[in-house]
N, C-alpha and C. Protein backbone atom coordinates (compact mmCIF):
# COMPACT_ATOMS: atom_id res chain seq x y z
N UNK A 1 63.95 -64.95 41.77
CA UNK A 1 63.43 -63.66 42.16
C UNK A 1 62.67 -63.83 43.48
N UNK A 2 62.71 -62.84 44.28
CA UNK A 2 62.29 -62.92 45.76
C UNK A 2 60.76 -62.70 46.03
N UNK A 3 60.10 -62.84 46.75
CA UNK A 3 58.51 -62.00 46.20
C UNK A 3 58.68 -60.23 46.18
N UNK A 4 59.35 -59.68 47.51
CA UNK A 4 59.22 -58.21 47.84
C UNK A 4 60.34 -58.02 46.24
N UNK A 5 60.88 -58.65 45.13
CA UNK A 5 61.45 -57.94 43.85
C UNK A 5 60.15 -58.76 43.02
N UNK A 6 59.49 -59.52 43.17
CA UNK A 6 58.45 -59.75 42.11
C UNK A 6 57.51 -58.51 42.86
N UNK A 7 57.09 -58.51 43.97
CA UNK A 7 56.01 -57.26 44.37
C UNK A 7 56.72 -55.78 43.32
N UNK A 8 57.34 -55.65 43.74
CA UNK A 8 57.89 -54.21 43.48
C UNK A 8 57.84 -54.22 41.56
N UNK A 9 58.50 -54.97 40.79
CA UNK A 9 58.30 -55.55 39.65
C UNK A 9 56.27 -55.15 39.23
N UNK A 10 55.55 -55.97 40.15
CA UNK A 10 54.26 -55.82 39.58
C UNK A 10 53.85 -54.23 39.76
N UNK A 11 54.28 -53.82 40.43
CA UNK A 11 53.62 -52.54 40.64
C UNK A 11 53.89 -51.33 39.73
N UNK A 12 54.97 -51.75 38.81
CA UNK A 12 55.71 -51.13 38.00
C UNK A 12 54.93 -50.99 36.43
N UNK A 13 53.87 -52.18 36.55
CA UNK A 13 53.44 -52.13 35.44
C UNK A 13 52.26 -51.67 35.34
N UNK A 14 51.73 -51.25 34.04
CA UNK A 14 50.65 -50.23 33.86
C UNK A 14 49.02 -50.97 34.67
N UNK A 15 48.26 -50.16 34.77
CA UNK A 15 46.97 -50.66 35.47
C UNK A 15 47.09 -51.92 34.93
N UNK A 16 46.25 -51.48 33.50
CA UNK A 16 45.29 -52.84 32.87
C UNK A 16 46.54 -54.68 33.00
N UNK A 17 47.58 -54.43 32.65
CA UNK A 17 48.57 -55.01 33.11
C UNK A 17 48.64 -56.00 34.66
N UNK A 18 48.45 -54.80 35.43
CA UNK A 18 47.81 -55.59 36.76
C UNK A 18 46.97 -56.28 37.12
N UNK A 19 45.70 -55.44 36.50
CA UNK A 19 44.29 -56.75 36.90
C UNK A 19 44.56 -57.36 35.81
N UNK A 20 45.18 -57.64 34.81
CA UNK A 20 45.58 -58.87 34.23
C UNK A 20 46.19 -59.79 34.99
N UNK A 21 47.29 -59.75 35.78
CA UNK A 21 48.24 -60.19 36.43
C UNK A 21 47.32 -60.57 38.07
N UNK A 22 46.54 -59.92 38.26
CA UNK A 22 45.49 -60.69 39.68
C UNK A 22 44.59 -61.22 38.42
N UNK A 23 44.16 -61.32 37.54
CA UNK A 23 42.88 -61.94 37.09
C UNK A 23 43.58 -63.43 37.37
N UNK A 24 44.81 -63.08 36.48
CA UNK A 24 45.44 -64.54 36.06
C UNK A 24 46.02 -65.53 37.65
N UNK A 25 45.99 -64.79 38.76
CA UNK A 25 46.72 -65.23 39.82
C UNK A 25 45.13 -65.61 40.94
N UNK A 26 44.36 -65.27 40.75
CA UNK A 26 42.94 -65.45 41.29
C UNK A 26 42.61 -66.86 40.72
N UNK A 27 42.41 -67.16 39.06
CA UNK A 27 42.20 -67.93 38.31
C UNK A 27 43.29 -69.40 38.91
N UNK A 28 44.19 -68.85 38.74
CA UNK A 28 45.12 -70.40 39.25
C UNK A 28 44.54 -70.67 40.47
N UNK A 29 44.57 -69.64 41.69
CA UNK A 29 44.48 -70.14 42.88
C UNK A 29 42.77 -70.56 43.12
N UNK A 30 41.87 -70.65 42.09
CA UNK A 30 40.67 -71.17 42.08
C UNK A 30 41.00 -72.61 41.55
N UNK A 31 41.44 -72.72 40.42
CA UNK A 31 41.77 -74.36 39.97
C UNK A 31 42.35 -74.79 41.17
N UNK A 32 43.71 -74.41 41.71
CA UNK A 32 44.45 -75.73 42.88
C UNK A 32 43.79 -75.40 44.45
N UNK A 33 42.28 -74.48 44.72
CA UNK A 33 42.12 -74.63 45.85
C UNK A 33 40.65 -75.17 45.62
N UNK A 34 40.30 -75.63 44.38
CA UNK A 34 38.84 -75.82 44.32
C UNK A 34 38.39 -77.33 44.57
N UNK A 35 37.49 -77.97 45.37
CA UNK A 35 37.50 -79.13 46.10
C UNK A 35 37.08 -80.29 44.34
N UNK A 36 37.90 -80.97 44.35
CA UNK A 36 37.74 -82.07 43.50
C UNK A 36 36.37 -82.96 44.03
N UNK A 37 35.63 -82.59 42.69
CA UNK A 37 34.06 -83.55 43.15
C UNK A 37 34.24 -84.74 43.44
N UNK A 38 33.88 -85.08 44.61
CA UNK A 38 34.07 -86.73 45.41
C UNK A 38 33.34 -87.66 44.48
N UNK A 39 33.78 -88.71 43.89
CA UNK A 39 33.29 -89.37 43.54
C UNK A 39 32.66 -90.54 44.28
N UNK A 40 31.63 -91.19 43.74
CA UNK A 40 30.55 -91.99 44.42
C UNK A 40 29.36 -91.13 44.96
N UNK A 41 29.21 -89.89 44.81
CA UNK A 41 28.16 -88.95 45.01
C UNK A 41 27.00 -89.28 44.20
N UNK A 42 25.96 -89.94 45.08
CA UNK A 42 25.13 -90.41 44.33
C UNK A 42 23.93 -89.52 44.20
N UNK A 43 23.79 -88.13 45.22
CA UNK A 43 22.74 -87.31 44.85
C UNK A 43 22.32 -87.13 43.52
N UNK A 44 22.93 -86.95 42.73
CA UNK A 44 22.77 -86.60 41.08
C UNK A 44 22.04 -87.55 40.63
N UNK A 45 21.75 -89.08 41.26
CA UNK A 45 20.95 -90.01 40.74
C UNK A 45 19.93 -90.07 41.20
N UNK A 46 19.30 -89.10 41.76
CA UNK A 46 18.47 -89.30 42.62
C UNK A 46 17.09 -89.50 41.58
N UNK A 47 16.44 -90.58 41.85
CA UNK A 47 14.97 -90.83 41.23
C UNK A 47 15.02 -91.61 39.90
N UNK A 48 16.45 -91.92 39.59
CA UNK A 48 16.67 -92.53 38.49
C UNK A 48 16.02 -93.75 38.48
N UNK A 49 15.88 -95.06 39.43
CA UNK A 49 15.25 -96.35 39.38
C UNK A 49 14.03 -96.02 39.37
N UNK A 50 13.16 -95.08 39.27
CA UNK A 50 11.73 -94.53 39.34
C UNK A 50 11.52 -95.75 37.88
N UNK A 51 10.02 -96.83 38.17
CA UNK A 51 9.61 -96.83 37.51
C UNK A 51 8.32 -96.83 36.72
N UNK A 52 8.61 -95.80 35.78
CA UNK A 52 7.51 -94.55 36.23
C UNK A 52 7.41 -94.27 34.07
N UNK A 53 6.63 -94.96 33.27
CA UNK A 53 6.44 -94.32 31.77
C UNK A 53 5.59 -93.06 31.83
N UNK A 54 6.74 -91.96 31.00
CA UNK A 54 6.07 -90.55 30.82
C UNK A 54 6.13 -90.51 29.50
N UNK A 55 5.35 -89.70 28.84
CA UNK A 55 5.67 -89.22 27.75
C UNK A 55 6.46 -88.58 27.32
N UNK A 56 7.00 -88.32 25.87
CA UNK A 56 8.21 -87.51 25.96
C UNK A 56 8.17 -86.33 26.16
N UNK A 57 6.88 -85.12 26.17
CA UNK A 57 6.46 -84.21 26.65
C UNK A 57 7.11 -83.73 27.94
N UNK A 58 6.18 -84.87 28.77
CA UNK A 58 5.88 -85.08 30.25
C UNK A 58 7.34 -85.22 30.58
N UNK A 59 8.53 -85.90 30.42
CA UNK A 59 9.76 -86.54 30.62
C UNK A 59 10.49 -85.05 30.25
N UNK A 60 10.26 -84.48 29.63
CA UNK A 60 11.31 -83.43 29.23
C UNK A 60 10.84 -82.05 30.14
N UNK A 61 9.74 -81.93 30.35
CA UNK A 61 9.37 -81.17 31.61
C UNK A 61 9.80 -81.56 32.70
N UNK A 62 9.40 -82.73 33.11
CA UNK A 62 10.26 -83.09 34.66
C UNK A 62 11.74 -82.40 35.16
N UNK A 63 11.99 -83.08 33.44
CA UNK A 63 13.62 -82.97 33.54
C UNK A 63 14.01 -81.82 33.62
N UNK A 64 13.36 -80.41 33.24
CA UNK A 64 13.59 -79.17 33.19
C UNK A 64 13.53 -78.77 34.78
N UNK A 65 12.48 -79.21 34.80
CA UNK A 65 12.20 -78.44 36.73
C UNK A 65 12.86 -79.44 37.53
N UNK A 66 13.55 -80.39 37.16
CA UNK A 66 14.39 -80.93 38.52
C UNK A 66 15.69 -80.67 38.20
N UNK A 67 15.91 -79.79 36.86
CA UNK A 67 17.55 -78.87 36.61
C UNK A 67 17.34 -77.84 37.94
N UNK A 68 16.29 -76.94 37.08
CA UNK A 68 16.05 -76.05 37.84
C UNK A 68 16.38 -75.89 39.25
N UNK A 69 15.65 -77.20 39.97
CA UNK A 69 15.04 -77.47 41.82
C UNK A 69 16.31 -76.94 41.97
N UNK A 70 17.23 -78.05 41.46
CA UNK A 70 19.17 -78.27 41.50
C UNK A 70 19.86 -76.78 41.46
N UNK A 71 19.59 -76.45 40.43
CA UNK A 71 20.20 -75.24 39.90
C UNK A 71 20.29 -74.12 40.96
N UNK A 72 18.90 -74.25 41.53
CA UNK A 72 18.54 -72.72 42.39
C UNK A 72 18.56 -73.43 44.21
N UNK A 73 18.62 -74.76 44.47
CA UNK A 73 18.54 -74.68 45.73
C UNK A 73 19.54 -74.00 46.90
């Protein structure tokens, strides 16, 4: 099938049908254009050799606000 008989084909079908048909065609072209995380990226380790005894309190707070820092920078 040619695209201008797959175009003509999509247009044929009911709305909800369509943004089904871009949801699903958006979705692929996010998986094969989305950059594969480089490995050896060592930011994510950052502060790990810290040595540094917290409590488990203290340790689970850190760990919250340096999701966070990450999360929102």
């Amino acid at each position: 099938m040619t695209l201008p008989e797959l175009q003509k084909q999509a247009l044929k079908l009911p709305i909800d049908k369509r943004w089904q048909l871009v949801q699903t065609l958006l979705e692929s072209l996010k998986q094969e254009t989305n950059p594969v995380q480089k490995k050896g990226n060592l930011s994510r380790l950052r502060g790990i050799a810290k040595n540094v005894t917290l409590s488990d309190d203290e340790s689970i707070t850190e760990d919250y606000v340096y999701y966070l820092t990450e999360k929102y920078k």
